[in-house]
N, C-alpha and C. Protein backbone atom coordinates (compact mmCIF):
# COMPACT_ATOMS: atom_id res chain seq x y z
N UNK A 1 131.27 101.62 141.06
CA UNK A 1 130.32 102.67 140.72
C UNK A 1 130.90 103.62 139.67
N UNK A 2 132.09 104.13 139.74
CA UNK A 2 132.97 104.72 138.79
C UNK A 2 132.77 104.30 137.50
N UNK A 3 133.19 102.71 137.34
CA UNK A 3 133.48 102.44 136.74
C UNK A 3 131.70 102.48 135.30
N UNK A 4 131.07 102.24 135.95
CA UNK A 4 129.25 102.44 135.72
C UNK A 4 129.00 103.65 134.77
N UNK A 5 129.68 104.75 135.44
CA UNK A 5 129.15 106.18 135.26
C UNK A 5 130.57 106.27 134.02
N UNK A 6 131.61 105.75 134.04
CA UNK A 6 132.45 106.05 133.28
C UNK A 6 131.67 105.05 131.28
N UNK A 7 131.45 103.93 132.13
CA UNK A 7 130.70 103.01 130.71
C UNK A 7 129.18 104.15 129.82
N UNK A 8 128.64 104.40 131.25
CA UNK A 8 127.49 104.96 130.03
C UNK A 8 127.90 106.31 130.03
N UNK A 9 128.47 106.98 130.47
CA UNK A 9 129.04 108.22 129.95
C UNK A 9 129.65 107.55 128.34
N UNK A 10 130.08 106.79 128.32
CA UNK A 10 130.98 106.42 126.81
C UNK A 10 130.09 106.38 126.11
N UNK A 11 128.79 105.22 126.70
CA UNK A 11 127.99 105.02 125.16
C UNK A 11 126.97 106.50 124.64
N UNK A 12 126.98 107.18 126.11
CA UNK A 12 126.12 108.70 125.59
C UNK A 12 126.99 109.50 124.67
N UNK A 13 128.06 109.65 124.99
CA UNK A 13 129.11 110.31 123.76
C UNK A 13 128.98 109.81 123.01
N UNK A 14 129.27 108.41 122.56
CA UNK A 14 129.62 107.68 120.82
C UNK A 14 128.09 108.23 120.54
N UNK A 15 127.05 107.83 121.23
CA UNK A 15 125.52 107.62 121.02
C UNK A 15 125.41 108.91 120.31
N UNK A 16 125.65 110.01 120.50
CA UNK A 16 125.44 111.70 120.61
C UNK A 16 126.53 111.66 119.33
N UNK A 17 127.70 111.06 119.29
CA UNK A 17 127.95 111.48 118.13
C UNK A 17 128.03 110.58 116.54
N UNK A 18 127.42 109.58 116.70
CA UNK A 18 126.42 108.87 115.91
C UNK A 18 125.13 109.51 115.00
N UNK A 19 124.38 109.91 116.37
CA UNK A 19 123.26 110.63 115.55
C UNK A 19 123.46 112.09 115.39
N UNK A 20 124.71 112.67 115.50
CA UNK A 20 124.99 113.91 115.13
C UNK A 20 125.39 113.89 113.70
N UNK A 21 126.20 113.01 113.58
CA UNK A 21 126.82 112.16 112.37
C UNK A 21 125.37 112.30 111.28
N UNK A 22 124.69 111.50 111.65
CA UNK A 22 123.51 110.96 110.61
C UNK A 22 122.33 112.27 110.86
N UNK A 23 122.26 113.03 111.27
CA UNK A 23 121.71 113.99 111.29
C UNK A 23 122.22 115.18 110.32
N UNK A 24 123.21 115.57 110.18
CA UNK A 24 124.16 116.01 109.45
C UNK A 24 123.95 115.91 107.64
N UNK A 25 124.52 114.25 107.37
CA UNK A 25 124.16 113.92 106.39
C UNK A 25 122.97 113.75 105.57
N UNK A 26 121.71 113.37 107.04
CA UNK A 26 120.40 113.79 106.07
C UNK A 26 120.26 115.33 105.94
N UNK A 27 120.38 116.08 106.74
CA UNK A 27 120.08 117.70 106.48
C UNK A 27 120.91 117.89 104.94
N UNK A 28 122.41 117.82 105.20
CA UNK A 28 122.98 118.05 102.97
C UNK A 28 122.01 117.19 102.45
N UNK A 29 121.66 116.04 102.46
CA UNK A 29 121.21 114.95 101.55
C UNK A 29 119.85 116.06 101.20
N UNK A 30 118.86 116.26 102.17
CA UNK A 30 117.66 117.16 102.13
C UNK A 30 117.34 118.34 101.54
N UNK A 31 118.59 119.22 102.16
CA UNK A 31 118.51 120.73 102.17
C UNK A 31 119.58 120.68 101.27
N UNK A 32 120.49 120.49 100.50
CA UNK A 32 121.46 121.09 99.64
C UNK A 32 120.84 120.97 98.10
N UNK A 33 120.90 122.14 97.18
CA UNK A 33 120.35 122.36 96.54
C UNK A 33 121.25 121.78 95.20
N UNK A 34 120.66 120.74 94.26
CA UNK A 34 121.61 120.07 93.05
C UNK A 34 122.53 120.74 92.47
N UNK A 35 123.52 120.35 92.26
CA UNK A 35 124.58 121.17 91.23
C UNK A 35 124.35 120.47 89.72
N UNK A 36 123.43 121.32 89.00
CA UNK A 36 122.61 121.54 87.79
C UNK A 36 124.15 121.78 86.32
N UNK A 37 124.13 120.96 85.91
CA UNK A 37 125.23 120.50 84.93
C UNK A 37 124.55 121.45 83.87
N UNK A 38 123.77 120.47 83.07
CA UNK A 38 122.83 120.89 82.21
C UNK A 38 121.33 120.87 82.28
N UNK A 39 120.74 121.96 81.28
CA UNK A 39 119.01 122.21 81.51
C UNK A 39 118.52 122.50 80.28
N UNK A 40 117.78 120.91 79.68
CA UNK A 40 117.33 121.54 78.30
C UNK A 40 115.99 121.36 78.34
N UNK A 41 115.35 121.98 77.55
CA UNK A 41 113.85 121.84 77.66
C UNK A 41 113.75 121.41 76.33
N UNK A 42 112.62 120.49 76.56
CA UNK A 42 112.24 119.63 74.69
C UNK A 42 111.68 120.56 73.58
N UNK A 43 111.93 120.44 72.37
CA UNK A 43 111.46 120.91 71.77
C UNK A 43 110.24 121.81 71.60
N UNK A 44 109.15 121.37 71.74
CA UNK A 44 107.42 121.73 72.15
C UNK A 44 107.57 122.53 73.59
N UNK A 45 108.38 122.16 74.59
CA UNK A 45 108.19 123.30 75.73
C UNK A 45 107.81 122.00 77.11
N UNK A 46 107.54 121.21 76.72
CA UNK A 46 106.64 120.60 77.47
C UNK A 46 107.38 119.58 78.70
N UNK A 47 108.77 119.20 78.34
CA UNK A 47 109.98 118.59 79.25
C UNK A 47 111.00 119.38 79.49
N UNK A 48 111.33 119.02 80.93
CA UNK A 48 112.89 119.92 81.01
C UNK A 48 113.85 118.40 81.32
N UNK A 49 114.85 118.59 80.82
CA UNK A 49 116.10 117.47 81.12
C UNK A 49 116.97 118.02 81.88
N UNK A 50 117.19 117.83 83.26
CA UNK A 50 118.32 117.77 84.15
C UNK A 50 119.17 116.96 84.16
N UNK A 51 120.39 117.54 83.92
CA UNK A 51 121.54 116.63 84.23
C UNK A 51 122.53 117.17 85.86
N UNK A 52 122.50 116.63 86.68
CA UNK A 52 123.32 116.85 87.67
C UNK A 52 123.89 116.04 88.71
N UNK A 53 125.41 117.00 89.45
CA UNK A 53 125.76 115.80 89.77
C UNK A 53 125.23 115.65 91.23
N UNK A 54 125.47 115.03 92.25
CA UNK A 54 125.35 114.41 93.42
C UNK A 54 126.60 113.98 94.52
N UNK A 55 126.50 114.77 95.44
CA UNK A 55 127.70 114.58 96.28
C UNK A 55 127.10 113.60 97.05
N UNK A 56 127.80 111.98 97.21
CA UNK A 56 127.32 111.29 98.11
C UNK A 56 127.95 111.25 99.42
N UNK A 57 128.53 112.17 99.59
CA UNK A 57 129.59 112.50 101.20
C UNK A 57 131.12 111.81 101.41
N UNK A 58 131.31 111.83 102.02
CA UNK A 58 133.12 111.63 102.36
C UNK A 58 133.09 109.90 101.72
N UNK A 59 131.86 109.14 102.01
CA UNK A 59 132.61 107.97 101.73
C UNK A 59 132.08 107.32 100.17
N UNK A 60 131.60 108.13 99.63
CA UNK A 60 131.13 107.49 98.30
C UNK A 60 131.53 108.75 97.23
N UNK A 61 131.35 108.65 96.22
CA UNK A 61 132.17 109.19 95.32
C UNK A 61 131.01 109.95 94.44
N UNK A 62 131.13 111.18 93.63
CA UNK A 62 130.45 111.80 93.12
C UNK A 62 129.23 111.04 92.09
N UNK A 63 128.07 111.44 91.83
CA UNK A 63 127.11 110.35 90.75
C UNK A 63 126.80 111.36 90.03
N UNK A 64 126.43 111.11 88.59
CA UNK A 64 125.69 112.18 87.47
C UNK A 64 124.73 111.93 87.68
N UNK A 65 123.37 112.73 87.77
CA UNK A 65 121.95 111.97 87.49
C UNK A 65 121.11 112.82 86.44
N UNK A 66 120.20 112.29 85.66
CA UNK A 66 119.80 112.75 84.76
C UNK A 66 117.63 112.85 85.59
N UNK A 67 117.07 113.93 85.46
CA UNK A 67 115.40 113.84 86.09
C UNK A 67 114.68 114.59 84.54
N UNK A 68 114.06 113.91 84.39
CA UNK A 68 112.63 114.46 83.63
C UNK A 68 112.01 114.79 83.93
N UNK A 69 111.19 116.36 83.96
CA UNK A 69 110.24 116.46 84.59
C UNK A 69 109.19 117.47 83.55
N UNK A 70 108.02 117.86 83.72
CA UNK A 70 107.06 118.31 83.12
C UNK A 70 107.54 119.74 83.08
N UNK A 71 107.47 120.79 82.20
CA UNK A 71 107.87 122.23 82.28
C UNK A 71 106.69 122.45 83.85
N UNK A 72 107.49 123.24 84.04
CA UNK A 72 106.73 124.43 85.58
C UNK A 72 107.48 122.97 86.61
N UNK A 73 108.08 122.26 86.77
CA UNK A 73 108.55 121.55 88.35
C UNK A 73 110.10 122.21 87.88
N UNK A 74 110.23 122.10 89.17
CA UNK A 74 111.97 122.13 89.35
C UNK A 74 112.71 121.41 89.87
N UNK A 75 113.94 121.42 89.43
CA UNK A 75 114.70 119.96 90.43
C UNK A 75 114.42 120.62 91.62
N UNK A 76 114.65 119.89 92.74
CA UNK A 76 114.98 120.62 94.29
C UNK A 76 115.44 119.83 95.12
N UNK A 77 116.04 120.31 96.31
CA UNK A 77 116.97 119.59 96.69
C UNK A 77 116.09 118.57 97.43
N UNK A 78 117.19 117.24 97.74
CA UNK A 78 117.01 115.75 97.59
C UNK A 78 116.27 114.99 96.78
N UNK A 79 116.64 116.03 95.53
CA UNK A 79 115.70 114.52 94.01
C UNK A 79 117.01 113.52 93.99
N UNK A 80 117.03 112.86 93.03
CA UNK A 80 117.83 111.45 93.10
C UNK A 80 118.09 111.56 91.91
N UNK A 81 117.30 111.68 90.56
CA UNK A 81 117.34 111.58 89.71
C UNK A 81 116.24 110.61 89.13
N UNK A 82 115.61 110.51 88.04
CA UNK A 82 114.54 109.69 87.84
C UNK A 82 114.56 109.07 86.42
N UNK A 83 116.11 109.32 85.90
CA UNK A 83 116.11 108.50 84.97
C UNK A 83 117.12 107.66 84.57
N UNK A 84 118.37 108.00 85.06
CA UNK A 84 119.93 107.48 84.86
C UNK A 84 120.50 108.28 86.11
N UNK A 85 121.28 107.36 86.56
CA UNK A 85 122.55 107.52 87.60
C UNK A 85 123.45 106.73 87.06
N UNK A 86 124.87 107.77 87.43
CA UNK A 86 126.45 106.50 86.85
C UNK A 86 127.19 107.73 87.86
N UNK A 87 128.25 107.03 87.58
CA UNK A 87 129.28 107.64 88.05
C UNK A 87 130.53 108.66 87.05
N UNK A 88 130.08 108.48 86.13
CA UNK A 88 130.81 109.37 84.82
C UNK A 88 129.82 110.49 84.58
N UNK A 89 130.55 111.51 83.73
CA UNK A 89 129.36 113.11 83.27
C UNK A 89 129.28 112.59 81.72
N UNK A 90 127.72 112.81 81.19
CA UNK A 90 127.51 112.46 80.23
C UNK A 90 126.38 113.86 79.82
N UNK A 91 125.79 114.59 78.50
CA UNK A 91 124.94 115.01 78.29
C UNK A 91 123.98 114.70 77.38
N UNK A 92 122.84 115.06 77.28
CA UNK A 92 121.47 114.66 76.78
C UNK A 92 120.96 116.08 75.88
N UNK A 93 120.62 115.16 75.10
CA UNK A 93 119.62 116.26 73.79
C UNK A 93 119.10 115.79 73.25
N UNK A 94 117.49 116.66 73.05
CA UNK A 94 116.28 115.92 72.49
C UNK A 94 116.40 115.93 71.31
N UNK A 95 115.88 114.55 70.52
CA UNK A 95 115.75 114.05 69.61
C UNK A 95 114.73 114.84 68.91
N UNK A 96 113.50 114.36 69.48
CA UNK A 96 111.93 115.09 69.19
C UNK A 96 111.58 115.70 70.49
N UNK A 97 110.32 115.85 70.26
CA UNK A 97 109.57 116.46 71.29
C UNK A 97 109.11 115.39 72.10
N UNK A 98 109.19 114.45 72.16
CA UNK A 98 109.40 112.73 73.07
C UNK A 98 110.10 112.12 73.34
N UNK A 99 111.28 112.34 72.59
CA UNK A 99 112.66 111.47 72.47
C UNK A 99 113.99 112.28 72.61
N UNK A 100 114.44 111.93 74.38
CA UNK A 100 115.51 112.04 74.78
C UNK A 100 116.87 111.25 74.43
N UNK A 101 117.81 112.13 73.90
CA UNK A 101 118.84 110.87 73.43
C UNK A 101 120.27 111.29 74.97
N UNK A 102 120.49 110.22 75.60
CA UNK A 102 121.72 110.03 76.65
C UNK A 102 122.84 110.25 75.85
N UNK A 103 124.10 110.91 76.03
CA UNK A 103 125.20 110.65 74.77
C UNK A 103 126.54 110.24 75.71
N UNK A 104 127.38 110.08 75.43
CA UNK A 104 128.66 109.93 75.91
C UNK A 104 128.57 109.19 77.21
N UNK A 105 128.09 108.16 77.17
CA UNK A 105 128.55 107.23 78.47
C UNK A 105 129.07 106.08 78.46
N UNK A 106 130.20 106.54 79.30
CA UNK A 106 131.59 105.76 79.34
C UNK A 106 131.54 104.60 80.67
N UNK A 107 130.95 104.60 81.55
CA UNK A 107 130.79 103.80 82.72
C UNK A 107 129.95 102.61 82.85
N UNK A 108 130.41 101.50 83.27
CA UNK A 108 129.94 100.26 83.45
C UNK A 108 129.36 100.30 84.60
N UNK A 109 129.22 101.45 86.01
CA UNK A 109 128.41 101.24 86.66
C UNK A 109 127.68 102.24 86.45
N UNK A 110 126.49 101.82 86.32
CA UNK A 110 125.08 102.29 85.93
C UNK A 110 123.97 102.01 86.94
N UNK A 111 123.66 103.00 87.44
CA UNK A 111 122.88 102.58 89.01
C UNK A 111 121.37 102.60 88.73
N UNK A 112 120.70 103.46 87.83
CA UNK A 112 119.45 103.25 87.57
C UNK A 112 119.73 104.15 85.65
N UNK A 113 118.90 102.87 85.23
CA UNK A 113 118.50 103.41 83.71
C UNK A 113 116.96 102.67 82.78
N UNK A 114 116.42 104.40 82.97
CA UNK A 114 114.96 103.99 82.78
C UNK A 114 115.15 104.09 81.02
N UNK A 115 113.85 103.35 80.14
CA UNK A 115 113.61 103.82 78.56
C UNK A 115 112.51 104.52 78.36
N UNK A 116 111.88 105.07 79.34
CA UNK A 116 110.73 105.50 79.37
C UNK A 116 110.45 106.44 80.42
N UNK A 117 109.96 107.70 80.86
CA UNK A 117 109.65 108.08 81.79
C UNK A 117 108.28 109.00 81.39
N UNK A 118 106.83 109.41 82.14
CA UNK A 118 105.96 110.02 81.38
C UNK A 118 105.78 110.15 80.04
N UNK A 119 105.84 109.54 79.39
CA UNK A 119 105.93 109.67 77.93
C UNK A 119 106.95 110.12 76.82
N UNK A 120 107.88 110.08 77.79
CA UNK A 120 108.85 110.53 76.85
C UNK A 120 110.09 108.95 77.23
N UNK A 121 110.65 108.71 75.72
CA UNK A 121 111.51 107.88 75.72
C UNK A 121 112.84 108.11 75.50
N UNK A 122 113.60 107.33 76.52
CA UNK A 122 114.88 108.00 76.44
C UNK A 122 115.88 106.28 76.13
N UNK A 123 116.88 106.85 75.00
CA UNK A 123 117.79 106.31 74.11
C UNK A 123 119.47 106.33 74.68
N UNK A 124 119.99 105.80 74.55
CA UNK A 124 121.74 105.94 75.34
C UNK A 124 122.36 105.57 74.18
N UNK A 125 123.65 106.46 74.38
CA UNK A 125 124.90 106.52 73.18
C UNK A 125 126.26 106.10 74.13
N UNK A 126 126.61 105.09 73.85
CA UNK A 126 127.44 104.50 74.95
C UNK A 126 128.96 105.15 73.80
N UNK A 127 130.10 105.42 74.46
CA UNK A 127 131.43 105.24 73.77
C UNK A 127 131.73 103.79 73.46
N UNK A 128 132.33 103.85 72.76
CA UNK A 128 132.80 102.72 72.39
C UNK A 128 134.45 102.67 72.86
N UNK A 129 135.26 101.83 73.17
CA UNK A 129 136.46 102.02 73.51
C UNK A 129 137.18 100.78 72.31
């Protein structure tokens, strides 16, 4: 009987601190507000370009992400980014009033990279090594 009360006593602890664990990480993932690199707005007024980075927690390693969004939205916390993710810091400046240019990226992992987002097209300036 001991031995009963001693087993699920174990799995209620690990259990309890499992979803304390993952409870945790979605609340930062949710509620922590971006650390905002750079903020340019396009020419005409009409795009803002976020560049920021992303803490992915103890076991993954920092990401840059770049979001487009219409003037009047704001990043807020748990965007992702909606146009480029890497793992290197790179910055962006508009070309035109449509055309975002990516500059300085040095990283071969590249987790999402759009050429297009709402109407505005975006261009990458890779280093060369």
């Amino acid at each position: 009987m001991k031995k009963k009360i001693l087993i699920a006593f174990l799995i209620i602890a690990v259990g309890s601190g499992l979803l304390y664990s993952a409870f945790n990480g979605l609340r930062w993932f949710v509620l922590s507000e971006p650390d905002i690199i750079q903020e340019v707005v396009s020419p005409n007024g009409e795009y803002v370009a976020y560049v920021f980075e992303a803490n992915g927690g103890a076991t993954t390693r920092f990401t840059y992400r770049l979001s487009v969004l219409k003037e009047g939205k704001k990043l807020k916390a748990g965007d992702v980014g909606n146009v480029f993710i890497t793992y290197d810091e790179f910055d962006v400046e508009w070309i035109d009033d449509n055309t975002l240019k990516v500059n300085n990226i040095q990283s071969i992992n590249i987790f999402e990279q759009k050429i297009k987002i709402d109407g505005v097209n975006v261009t990458y300036n890779y280093i060369k090594e």
